[in-house]
PDB file of N, CA and C in Angstrom:
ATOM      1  N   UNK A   1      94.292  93.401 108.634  1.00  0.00           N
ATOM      2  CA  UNK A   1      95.586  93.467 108.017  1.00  0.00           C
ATOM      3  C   UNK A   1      95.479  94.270 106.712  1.00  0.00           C
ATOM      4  N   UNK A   2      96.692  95.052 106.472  1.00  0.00           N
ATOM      5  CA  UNK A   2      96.468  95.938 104.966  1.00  0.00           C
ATOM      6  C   UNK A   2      96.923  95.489 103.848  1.00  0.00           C
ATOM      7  N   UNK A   3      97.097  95.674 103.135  1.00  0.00           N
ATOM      8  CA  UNK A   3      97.241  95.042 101.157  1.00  0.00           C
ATOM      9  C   UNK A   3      98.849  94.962 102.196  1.00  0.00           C
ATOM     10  N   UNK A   4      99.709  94.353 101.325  1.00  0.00           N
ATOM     11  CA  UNK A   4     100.883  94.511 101.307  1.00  0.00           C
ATOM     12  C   UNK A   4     101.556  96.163 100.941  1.00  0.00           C
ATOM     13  N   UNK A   5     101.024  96.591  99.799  1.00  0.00           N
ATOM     14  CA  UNK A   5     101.389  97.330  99.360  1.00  0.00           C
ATOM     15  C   UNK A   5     101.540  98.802 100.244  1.00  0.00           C
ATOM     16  N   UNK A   6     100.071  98.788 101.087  1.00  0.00           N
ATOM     17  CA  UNK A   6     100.071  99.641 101.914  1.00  0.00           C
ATOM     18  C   UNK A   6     100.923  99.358 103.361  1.00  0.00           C
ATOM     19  N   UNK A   7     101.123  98.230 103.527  1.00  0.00           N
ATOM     20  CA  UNK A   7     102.078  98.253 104.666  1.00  0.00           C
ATOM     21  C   UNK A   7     103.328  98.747 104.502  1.00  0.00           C
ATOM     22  N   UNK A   8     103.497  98.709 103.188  1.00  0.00           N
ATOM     23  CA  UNK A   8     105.237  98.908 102.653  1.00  0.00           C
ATOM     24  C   UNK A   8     105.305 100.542 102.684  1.00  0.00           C
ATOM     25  N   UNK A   9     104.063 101.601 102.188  1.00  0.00           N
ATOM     26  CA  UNK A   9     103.991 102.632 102.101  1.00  0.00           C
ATOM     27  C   UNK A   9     104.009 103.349 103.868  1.00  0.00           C
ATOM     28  N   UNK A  10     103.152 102.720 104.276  1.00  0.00           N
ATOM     29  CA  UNK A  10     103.079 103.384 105.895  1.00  0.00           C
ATOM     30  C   UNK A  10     104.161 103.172 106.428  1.00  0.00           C
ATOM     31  N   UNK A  11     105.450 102.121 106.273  1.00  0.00           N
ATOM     32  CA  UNK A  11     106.462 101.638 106.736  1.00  0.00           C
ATOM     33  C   UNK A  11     107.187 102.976 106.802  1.00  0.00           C
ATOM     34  N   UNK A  12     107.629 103.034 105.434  1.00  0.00           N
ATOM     35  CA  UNK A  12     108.251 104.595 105.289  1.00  0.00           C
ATOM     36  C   UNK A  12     108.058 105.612 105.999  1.00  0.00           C
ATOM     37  N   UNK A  13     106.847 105.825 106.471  1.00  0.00           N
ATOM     38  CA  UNK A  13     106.049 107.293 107.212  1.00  0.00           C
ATOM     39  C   UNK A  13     106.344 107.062 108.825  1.00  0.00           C
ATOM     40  N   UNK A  14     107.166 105.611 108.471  1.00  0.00           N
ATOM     41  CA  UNK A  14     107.671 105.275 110.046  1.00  0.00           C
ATOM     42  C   UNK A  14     108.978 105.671 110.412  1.00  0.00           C
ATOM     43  N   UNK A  15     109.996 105.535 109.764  1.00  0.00           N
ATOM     44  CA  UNK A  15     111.433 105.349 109.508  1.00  0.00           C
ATOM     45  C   UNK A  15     111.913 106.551 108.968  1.00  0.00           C
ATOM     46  N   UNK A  16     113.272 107.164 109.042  1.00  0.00           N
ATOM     47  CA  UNK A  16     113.949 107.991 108.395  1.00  0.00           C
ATOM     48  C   UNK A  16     114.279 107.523 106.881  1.00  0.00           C
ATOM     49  N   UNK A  17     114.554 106.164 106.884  1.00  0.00           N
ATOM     50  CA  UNK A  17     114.916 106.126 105.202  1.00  0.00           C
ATOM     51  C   UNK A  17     115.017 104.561 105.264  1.00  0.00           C
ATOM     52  N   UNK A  18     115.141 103.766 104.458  1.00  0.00           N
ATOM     53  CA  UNK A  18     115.071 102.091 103.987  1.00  0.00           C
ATOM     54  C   UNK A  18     115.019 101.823 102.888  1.00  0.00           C
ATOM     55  N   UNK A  19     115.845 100.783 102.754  1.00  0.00           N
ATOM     56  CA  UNK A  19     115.992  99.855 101.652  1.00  0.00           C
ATOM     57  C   UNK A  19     115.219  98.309 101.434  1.00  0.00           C
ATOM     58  N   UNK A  20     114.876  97.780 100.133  1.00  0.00           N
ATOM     59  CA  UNK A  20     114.136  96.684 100.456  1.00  0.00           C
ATOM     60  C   UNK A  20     114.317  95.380 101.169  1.00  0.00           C
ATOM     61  N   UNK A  21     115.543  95.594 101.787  1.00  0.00           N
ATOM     62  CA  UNK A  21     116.009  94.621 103.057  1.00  0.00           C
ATOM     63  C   UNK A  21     115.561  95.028 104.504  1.00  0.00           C
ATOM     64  N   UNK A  22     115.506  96.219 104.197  1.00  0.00           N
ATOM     65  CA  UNK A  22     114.619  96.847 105.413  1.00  0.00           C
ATOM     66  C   UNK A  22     113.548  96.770 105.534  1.00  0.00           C
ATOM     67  N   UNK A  23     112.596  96.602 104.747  1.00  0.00           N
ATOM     68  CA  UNK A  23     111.095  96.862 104.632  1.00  0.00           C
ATOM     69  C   UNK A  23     111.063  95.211 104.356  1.00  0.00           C
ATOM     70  N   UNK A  24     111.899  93.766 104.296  1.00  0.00           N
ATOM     71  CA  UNK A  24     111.475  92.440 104.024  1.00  0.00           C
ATOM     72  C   UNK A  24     111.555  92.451 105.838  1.00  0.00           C
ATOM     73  N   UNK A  25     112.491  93.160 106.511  1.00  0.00           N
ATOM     74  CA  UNK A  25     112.870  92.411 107.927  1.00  0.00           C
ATOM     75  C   UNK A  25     111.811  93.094 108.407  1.00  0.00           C
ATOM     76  N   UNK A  26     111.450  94.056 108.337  1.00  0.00           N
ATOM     77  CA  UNK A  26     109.858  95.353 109.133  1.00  0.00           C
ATOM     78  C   UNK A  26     108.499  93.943 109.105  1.00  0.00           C
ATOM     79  N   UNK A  27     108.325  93.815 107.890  1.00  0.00           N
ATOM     80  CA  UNK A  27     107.249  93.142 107.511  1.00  0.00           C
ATOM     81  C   UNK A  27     107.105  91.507 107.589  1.00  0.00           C
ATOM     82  N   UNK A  28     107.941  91.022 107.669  1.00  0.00           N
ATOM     83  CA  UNK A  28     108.412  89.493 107.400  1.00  0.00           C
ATOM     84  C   UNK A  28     107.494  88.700 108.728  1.00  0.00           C
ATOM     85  N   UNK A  29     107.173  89.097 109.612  1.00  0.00           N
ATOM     86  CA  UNK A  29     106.449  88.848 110.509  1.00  0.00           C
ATOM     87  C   UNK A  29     104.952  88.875 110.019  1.00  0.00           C
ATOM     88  N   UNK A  30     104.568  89.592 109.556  1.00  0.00           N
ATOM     89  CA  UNK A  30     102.838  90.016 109.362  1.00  0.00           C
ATOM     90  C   UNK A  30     102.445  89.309 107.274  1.00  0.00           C
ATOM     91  N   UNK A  31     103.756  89.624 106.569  1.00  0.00           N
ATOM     92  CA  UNK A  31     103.612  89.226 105.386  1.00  0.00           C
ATOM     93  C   UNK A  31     104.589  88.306 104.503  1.00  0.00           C
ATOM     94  N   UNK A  32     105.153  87.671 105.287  1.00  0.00           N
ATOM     95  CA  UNK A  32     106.013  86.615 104.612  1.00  0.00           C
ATOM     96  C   UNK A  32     105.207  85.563 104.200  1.00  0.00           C
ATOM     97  N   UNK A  33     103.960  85.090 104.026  1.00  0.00           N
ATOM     98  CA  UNK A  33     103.035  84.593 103.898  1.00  0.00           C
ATOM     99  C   UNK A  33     102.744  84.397 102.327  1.00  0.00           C
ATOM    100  N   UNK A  34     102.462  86.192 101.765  1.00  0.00           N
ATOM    101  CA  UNK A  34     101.987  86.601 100.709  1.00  0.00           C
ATOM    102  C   UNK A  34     102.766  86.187  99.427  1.00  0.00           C
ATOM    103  N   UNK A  35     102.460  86.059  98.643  1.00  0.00           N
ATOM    104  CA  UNK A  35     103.291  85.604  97.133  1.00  0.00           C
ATOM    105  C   UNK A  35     103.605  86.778  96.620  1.00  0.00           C
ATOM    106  N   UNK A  36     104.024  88.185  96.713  1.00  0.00           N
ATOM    107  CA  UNK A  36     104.367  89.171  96.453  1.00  0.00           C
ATOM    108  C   UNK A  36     105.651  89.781  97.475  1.00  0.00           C
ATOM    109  N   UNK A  37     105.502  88.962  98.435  1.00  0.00           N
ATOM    110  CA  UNK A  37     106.625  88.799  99.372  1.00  0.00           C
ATOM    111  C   UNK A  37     107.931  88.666  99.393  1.00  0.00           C
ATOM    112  N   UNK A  38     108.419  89.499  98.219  1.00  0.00           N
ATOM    113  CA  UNK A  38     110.042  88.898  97.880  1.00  0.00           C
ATOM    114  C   UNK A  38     110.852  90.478  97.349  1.00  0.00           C
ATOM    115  N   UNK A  39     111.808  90.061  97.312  1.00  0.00           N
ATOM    116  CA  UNK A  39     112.869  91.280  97.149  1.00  0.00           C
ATOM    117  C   UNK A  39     112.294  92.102  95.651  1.00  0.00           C
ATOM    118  N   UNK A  40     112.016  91.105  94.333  1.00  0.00           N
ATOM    119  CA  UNK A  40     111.855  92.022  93.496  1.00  0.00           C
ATOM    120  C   UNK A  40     110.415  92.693  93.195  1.00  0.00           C
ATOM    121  N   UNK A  41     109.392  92.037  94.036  1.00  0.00           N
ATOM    122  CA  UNK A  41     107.921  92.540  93.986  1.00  0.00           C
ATOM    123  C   UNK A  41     107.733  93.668  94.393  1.00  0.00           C
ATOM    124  N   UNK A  42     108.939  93.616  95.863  1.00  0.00           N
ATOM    125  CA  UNK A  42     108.914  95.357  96.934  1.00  0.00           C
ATOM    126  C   UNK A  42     109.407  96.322  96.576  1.00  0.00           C
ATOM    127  N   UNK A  43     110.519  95.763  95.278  1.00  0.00           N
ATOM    128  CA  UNK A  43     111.447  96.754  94.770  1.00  0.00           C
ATOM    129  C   UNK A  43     110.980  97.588  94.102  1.00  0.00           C
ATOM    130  N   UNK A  44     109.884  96.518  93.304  1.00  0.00           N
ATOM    131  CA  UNK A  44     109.164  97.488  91.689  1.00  0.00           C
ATOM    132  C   UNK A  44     107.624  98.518  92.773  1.00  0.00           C
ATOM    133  N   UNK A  45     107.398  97.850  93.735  1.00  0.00           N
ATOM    134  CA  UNK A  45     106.489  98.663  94.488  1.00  0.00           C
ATOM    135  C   UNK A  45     106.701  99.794  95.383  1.00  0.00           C
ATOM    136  N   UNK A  46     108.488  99.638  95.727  1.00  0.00           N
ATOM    137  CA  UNK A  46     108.778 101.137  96.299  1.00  0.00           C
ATOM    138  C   UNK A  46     109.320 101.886  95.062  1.00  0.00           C
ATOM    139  N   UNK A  47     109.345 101.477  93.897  1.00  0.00           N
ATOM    140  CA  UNK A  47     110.108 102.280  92.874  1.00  0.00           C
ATOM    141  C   UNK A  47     109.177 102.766  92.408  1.00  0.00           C
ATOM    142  N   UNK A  48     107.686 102.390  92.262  1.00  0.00           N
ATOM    143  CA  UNK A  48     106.085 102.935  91.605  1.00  0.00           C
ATOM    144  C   UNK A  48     105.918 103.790  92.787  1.00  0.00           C
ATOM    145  N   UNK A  49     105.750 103.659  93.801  1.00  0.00           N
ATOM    146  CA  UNK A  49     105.768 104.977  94.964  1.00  0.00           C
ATOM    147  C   UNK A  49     106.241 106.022  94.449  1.00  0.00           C
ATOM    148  N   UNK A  50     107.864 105.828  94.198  1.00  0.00           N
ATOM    149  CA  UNK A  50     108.954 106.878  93.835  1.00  0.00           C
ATOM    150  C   UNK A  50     108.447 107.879  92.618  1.00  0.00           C
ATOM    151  N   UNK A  51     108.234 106.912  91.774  1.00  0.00           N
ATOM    152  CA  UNK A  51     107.729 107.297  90.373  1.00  0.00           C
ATOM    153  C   UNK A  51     106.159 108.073  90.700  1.00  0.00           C
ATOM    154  N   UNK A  52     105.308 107.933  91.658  1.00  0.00           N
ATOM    155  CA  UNK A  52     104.002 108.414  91.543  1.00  0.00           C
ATOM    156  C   UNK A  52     104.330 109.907  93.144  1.00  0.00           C
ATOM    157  N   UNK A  53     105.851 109.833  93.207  1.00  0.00           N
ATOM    158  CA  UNK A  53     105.971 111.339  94.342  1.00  0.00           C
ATOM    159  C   UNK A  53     105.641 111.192  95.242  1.00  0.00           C
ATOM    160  N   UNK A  54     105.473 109.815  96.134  1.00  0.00           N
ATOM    161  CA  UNK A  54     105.926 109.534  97.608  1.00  0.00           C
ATOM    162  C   UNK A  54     106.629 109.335  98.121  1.00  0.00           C
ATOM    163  N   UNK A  55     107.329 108.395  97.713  1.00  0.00           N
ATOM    164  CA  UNK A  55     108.575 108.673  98.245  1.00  0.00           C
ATOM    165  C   UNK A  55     110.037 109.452  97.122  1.00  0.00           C
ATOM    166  N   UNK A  56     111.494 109.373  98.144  1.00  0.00           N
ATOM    167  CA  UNK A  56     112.416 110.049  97.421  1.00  0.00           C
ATOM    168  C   UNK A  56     113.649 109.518  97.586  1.00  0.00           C
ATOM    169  N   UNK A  57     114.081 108.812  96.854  1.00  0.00           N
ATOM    170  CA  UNK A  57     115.660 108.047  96.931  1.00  0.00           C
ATOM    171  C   UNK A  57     116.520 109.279  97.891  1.00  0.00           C
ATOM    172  N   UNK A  58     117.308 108.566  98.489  1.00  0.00           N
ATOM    173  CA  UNK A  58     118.130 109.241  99.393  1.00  0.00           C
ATOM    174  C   UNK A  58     119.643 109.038  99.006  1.00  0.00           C
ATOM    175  N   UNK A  59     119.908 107.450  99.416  1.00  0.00           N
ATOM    176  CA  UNK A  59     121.370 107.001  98.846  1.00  0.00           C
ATOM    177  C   UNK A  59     121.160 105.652  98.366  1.00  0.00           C
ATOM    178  N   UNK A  60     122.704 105.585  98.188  1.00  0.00           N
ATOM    179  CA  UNK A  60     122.508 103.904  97.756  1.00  0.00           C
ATOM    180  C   UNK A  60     123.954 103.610  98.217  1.00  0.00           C
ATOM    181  N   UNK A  61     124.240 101.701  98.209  1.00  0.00           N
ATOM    182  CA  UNK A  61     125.397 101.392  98.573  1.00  0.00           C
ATOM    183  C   UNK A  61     125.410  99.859  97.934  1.00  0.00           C
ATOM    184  N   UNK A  62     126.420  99.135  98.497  1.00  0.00           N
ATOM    185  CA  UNK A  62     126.563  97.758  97.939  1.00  0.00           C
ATOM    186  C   UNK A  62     126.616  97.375  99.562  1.00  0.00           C
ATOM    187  N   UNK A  63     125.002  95.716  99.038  1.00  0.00           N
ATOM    188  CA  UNK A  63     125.660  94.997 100.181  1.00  0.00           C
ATOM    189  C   UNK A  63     126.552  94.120 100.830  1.00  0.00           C
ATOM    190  N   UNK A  64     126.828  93.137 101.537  1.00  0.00           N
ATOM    191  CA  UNK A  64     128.048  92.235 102.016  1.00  0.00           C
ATOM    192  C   UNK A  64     128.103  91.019 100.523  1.00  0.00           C
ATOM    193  N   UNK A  65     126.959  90.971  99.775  1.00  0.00           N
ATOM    194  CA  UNK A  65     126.872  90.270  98.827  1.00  0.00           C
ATOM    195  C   UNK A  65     127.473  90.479  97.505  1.00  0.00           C
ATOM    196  N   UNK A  66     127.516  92.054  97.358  1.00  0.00           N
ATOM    197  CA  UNK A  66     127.887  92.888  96.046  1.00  0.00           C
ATOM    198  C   UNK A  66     126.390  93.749  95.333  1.00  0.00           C
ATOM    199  N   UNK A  67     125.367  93.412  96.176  1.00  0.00           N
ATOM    200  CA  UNK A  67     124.292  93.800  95.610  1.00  0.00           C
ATOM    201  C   UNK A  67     123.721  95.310  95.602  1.00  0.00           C
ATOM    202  N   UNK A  68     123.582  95.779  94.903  1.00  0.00           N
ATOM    203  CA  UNK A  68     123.286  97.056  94.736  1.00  0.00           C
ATOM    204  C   UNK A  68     121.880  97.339  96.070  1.00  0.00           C
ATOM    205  N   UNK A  69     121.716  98.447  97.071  1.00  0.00           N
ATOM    206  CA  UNK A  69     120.882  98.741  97.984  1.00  0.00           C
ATOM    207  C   UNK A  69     120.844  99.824  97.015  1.00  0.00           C
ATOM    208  N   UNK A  70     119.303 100.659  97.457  1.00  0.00           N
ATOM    209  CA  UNK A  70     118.704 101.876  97.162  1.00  0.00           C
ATOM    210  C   UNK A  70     118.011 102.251  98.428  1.00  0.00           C
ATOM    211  N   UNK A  71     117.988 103.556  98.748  1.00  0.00           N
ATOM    212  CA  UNK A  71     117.259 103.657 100.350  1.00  0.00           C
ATOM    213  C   UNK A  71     116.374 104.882  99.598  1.00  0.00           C
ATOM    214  N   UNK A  72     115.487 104.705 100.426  1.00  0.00           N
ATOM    215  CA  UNK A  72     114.387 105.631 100.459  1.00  0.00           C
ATOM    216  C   UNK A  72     113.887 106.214 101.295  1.00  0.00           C
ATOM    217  N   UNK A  73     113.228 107.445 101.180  1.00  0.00           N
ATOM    218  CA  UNK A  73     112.300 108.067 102.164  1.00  0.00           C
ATOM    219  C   UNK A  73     111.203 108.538 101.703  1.00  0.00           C
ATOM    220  N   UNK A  74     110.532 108.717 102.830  1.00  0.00           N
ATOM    221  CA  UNK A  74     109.104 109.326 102.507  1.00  0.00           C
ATOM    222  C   UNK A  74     109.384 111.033 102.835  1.00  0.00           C
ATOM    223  N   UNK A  75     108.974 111.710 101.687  1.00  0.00           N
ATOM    224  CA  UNK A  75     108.958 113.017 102.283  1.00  0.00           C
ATOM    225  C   UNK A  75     108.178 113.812 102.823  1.00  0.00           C
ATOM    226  N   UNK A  76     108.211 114.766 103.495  1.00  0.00           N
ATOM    227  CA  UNK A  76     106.560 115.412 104.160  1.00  0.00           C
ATOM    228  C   UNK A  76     105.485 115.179 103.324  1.00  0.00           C
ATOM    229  N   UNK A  77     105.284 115.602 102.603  1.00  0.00           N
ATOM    230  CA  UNK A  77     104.160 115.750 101.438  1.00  0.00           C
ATOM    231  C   UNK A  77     103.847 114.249 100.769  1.00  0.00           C
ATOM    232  N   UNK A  78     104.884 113.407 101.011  1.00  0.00           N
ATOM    233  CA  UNK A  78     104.839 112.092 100.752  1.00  0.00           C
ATOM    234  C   UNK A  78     104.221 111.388 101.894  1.00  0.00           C
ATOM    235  N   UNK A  79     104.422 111.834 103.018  1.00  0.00           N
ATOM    236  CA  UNK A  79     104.277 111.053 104.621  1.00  0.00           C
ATOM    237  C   UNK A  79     102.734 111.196 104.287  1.00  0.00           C
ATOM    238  N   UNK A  80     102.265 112.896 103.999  1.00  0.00           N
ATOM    239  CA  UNK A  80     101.003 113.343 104.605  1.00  0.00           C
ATOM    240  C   UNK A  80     100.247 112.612 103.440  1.00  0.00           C
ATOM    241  N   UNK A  81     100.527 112.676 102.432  1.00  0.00           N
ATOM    242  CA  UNK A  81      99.315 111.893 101.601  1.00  0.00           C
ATOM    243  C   UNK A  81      99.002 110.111 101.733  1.00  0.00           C
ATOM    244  N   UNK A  82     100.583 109.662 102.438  1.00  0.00           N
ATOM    245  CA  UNK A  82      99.917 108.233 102.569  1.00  0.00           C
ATOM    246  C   UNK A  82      99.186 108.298 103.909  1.00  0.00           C
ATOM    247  N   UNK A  83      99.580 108.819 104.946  1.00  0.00           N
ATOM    248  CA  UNK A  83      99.183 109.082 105.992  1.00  0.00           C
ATOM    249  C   UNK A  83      97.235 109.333 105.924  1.00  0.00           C
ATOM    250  N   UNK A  84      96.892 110.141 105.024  1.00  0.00           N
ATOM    251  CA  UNK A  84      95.619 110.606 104.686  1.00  0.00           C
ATOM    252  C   UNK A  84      94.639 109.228 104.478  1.00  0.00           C
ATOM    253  N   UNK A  85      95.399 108.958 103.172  1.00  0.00           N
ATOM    254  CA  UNK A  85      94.830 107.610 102.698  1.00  0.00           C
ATOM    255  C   UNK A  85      94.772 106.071 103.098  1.00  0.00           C
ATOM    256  N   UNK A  86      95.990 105.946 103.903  1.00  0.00           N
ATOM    257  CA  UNK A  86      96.015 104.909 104.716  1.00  0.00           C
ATOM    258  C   UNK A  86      96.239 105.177 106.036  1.00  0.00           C
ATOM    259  N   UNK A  87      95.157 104.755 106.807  1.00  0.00           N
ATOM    260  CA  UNK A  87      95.188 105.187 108.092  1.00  0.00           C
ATOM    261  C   UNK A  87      95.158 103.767 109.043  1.00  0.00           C
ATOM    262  N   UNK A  88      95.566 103.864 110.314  1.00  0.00           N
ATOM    263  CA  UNK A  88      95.913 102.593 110.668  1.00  0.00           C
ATOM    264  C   UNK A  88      94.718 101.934 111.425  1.00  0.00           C
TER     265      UNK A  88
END
């Protein structure tokens, strides 16, 4: 099994684009377990992705709650370097 962190990164290199409701329902099977396992741990860990040029905000919206979504993607150059480093 991989860090959390890296599952959340390869997730992306899977998908066209996601938000951290997307990446709790992807993973919730293999890491709902972990104590890092929650909406604001994944948030600050796809936003340090963002910030270190793997991934690239796409859109955003409000959900059925009022809550602000952010979606993301991985971009080529983003895919290929996690792709490199984390391999399955």
């Amino acid at each position: 099994m991989k860090p959390l962190n890296y599952a959340v990164l390869k997730y992306f290199t899977t998908v066209d684009e996601a938000c951290a409701d997307d990446v709790m329902a992807a993973l919730k099977g293999e890491y709902s377990h972990f104590k890092a396992f929650n909406k604001t741990d994944l948030i600050s860990a796809i936003m340090t992705a963002e910030a270190n040029g793997l991934l690239e905000e796409t859109r955003y919206d409000m959900d059925a709650n009022n809550e602000l979504r952010v979606y993301y993607r991985a971009h080529q150059e983003g895919a290929d370097t996690i792709n490199h480093y984390i391999t399955d």
